[in-house]
Protein backbone atom coordinates (compact mmCIF):
# COMPACT_ATOMS: atom_id res chain seq x y z
CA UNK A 1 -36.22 119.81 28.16
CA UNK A 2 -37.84 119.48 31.36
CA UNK A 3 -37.47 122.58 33.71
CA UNK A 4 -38.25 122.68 37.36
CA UNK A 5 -41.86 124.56 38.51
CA UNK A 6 -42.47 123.95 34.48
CA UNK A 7 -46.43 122.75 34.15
CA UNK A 8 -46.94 119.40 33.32
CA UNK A 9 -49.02 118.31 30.25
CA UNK A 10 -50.45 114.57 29.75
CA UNK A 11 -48.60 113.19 26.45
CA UNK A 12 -49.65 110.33 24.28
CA UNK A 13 -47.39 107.36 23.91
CA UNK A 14 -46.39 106.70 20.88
CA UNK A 15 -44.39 103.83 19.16
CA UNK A 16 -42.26 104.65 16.47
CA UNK A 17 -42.17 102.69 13.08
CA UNK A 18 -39.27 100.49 12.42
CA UNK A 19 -38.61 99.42 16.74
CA UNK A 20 -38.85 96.83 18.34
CA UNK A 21 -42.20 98.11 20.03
CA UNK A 22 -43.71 97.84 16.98
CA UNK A 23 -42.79 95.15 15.59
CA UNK A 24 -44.09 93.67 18.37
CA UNK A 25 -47.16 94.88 18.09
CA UNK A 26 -47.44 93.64 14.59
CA UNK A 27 -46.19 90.41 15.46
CA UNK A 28 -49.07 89.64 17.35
CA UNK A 29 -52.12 90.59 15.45
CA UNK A 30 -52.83 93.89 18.35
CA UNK A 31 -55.68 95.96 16.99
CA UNK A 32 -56.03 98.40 20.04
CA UNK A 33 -59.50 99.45 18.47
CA UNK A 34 -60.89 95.93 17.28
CA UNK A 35 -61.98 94.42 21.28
CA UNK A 36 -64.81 92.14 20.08
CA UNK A 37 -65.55 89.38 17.75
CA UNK A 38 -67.00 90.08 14.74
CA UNK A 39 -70.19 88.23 13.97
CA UNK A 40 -68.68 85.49 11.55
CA UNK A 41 -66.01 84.45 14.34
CA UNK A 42 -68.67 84.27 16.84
CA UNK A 43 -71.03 81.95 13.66
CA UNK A 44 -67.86 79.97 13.04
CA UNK A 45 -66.98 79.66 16.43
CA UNK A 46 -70.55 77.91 17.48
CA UNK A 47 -70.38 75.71 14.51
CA UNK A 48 -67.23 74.19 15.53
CA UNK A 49 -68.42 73.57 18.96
CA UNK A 50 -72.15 71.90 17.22
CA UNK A 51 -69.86 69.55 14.79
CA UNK A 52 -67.27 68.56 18.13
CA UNK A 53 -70.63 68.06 19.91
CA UNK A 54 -72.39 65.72 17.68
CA UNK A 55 -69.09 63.39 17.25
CA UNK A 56 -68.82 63.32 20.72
CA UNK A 57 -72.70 61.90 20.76
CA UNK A 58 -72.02 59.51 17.43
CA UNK A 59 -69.51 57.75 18.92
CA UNK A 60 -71.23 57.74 22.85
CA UNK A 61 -74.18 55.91 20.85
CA UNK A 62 -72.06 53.61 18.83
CA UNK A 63 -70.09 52.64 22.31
CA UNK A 64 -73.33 51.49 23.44
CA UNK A 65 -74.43 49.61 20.45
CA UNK A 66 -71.23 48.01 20.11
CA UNK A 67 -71.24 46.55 24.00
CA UNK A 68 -75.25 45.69 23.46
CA UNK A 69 -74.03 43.39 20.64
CA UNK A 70 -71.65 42.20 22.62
CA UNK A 71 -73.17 41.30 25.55
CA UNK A 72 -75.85 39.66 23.30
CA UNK A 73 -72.84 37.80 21.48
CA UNK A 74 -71.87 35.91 24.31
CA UNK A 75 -74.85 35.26 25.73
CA UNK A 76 -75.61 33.78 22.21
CA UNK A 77 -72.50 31.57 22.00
CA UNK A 78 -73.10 30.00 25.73
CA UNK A 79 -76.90 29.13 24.77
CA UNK A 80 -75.14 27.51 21.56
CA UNK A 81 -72.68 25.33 23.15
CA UNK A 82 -75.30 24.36 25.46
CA UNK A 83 -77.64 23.59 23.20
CA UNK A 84 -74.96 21.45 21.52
CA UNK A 85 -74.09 19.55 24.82
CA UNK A 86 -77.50 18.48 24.76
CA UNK A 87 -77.89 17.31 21.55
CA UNK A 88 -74.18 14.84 21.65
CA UNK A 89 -76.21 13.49 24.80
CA UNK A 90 -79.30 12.88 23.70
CA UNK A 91 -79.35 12.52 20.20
CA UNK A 92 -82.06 15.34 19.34
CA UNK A 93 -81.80 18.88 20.07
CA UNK A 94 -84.72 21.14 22.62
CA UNK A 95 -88.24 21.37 21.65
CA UNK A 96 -89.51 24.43 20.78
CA UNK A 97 -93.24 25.72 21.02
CA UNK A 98 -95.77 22.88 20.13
CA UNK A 99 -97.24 25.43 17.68
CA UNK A 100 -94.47 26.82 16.09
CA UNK A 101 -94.15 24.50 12.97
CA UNK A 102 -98.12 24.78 12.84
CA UNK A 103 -98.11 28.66 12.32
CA UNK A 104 -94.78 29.12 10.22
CA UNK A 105 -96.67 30.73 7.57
CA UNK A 106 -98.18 33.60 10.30
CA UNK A 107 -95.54 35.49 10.72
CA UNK A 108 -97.13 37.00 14.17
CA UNK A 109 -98.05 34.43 15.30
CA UNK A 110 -94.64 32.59 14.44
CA UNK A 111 -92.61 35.49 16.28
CA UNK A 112 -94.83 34.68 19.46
CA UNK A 113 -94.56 30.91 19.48
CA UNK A 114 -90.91 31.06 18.69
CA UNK A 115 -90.17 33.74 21.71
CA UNK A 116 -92.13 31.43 24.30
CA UNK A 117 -90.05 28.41 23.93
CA UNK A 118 -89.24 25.82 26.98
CA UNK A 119 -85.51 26.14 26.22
CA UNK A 120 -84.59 26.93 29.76
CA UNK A 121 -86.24 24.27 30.93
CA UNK A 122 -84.65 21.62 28.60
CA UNK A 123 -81.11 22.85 29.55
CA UNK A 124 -81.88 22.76 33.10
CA UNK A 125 -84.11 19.51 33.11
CA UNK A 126 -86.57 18.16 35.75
CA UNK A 127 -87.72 15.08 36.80
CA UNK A 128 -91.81 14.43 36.78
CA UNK A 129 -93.28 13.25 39.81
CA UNK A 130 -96.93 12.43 40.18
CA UNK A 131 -97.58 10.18 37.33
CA UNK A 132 -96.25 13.49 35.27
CA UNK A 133 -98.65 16.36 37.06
CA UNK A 134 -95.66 17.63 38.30
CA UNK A 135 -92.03 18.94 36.79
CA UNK A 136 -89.15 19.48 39.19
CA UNK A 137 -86.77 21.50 37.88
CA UNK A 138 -83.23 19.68 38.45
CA UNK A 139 -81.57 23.10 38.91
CA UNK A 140 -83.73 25.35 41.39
CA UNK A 141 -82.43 28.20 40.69
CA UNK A 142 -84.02 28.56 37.34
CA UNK A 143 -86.94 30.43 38.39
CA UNK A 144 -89.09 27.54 39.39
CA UNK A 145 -88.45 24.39 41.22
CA UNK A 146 -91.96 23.11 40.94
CA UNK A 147 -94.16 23.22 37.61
CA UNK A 148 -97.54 22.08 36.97
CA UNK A 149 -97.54 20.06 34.40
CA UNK A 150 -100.94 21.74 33.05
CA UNK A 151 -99.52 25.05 33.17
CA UNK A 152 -96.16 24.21 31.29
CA UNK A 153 -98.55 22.58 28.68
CA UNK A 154 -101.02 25.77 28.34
CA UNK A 155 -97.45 28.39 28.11
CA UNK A 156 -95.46 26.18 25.81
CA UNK A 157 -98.18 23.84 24.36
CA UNK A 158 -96.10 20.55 24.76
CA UNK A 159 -97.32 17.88 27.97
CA UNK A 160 -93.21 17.84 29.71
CA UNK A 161 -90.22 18.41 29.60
CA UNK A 162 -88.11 15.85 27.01
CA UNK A 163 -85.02 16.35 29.09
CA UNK A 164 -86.39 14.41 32.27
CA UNK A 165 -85.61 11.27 34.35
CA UNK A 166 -87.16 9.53 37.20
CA UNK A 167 -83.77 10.11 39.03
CA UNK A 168 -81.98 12.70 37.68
CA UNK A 169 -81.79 14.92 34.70
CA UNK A 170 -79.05 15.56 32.56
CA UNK A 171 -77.90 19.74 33.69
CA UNK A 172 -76.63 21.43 30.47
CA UNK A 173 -76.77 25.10 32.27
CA UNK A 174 -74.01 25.03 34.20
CA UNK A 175 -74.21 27.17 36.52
CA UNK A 176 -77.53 27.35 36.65
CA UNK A 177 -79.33 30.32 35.13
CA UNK A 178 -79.30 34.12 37.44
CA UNK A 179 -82.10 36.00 37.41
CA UNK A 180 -81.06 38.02 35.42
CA UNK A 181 -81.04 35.55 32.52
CA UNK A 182 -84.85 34.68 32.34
CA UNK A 183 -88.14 36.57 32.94
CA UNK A 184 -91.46 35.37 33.98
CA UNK A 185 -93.78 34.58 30.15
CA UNK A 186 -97.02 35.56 32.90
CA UNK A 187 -97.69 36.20 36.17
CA UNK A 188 -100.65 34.00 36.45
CA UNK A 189 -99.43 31.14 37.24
CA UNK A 190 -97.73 29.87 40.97
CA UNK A 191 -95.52 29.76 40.47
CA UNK A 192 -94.12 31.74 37.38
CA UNK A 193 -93.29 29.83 33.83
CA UNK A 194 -90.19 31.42 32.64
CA UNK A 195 -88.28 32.05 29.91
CA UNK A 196 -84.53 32.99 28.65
CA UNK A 197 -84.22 36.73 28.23
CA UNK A 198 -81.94 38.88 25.73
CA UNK A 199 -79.58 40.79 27.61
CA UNK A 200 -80.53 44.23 25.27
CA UNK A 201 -83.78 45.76 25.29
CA UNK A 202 -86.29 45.37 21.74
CA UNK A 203 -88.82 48.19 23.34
CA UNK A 204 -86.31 50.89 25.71
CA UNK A 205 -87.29 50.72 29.17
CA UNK A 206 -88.69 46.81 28.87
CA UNK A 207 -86.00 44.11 29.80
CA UNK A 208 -88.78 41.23 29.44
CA UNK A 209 -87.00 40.72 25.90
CA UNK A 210 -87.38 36.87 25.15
CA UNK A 211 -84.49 34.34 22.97
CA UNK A 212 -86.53 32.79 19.94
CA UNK A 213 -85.72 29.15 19.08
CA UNK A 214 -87.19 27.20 16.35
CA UNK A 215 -85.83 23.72 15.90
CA UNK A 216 -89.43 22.17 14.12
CA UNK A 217 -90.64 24.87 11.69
CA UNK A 218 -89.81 25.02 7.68
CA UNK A 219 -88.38 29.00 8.39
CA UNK A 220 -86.09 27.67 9.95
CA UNK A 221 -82.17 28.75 8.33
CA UNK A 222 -80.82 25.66 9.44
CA UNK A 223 -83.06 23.22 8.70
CA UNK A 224 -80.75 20.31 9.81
CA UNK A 225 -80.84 21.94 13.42
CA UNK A 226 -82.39 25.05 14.98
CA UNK A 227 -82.64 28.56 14.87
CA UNK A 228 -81.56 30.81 18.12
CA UNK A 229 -81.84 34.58 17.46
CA UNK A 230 -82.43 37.57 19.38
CA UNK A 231 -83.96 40.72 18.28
CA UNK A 232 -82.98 44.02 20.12
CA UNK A 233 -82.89 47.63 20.06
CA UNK A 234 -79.69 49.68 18.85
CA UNK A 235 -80.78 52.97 19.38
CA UNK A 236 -83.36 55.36 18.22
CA UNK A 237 -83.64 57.52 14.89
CA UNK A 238 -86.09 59.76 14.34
CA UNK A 239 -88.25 58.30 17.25
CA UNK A 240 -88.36 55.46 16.38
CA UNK A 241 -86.19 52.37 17.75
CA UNK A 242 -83.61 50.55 15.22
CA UNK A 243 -84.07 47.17 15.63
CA UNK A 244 -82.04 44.25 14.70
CA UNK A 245 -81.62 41.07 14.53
CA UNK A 246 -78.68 38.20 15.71
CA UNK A 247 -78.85 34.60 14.92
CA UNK A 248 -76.65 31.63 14.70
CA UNK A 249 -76.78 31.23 10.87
């Protein structure tokens, strides 16, 4: 018992087995002399965080390839029911490259002829003017209103554009292309010869990615009508870009 004046000594607390204190204690796991992690929490720990990080970078990348393939979907499908409107009117679907059939058998040099195709052009049409040295593009907005005939002839290697009249051209591209939709093939010329551009990047960082159309060459997968594909990047592995490929066959 406590007596008055008595000194006072410094007593440690202590929790007696079998209460309530210590159950408590128990209950929750309390080591008063364990206050850090131990080395395989602290490994276990950062390999949990390394696995949530890399899902959370898988699916980021395959959110981006899925609305690239997408995008280039429906960009796809519109060029295809164009292409289609043109053909029920007038009974033969776009040229393609004058050289294309001629260099099926190259495959580089079949890739570049099919890529620089007059397909804009053709779903826009133009009228020629000037005993044929010139091509007025019905729709202005694609890219350019006025053509030299020699210069469509030396990008595209054909002398005009099929879809013309001496009044007015039949407009498949309704509305008429954005510029965001075509690209100039050079910058040579005044002014510019474009073409339709993929909306997906094949080199990361260069948007000048061009459609390829065939409807002439013996590659073709549908030989009764014409090939429209784009190739485009999906992403990188390993530094170097996965490229692939979507057609309409």
């Amino acid at each position: 018992m406590w007596s008055a004046g008595a000194p006072t000594t410094t007593r440690e607390a202590r929790v007696l087995p079998g209460t309530k204190y210590a159950r408590l204690r128990r209950g929750l796991g309390f080591d008063a002399g364990r206050l850090a992690f131990t080395l395989i929490e602290l490994l276990t720990v950062i390999a949990i965080m390394a696995i949530i990080a890399s899902l959370v970078v898988t699916m980021g990348q395959a959110a981006a390839q899925k609305k690239k393939t997408l995008a280039v979907d429906a960009d796809k499908n519109k060029l295809i029911t164009m292409i289609s409107s043109y053909q029920a009117k007038l009974n033969y679907y776009p040229p393609d490259n004058g050289l294309l059939a001629a260099h099926a058998s190259n495959l580089g040099l079949y890739e570049g002829y099919a890529a620089t195709n007059p397909l804009i052009y053709e779903l826009v049409g133009a009228t020629n003017t000037n005993n044929g040295a010139n091509l007025i593009v019905y729709n202005s907005s694609a890219a350019a209103p006025n053509l030299q005939s020699s210069d469509y002839e030396l990008i595209f290697n054909r002398g005009g554009i099929a879809n013309s009249d001496s009044s007015e051209p039949k407009n498949f591209f309704q509305p008429g292309p954005l510029p965001k939709e075509y690209a100039p093939y050079s910058t040579k010329y005044s002014p510019p010869i474009c073409g339709l551009i993929v909306p997906a990047d094949l080199i990361p960082g260069n948007t000048n990615n061009f459609w390829h159309y065939d409807s002439s060459s013996a590659n073709r997968h549908n030989m009764s009508s014409y090939d429209l594909w784009a190739e485009f990047s999906i992403g990188s592995k390993g530094g170097k870009s996965t490229i692939i490929t979507n057609g309409n066959w």
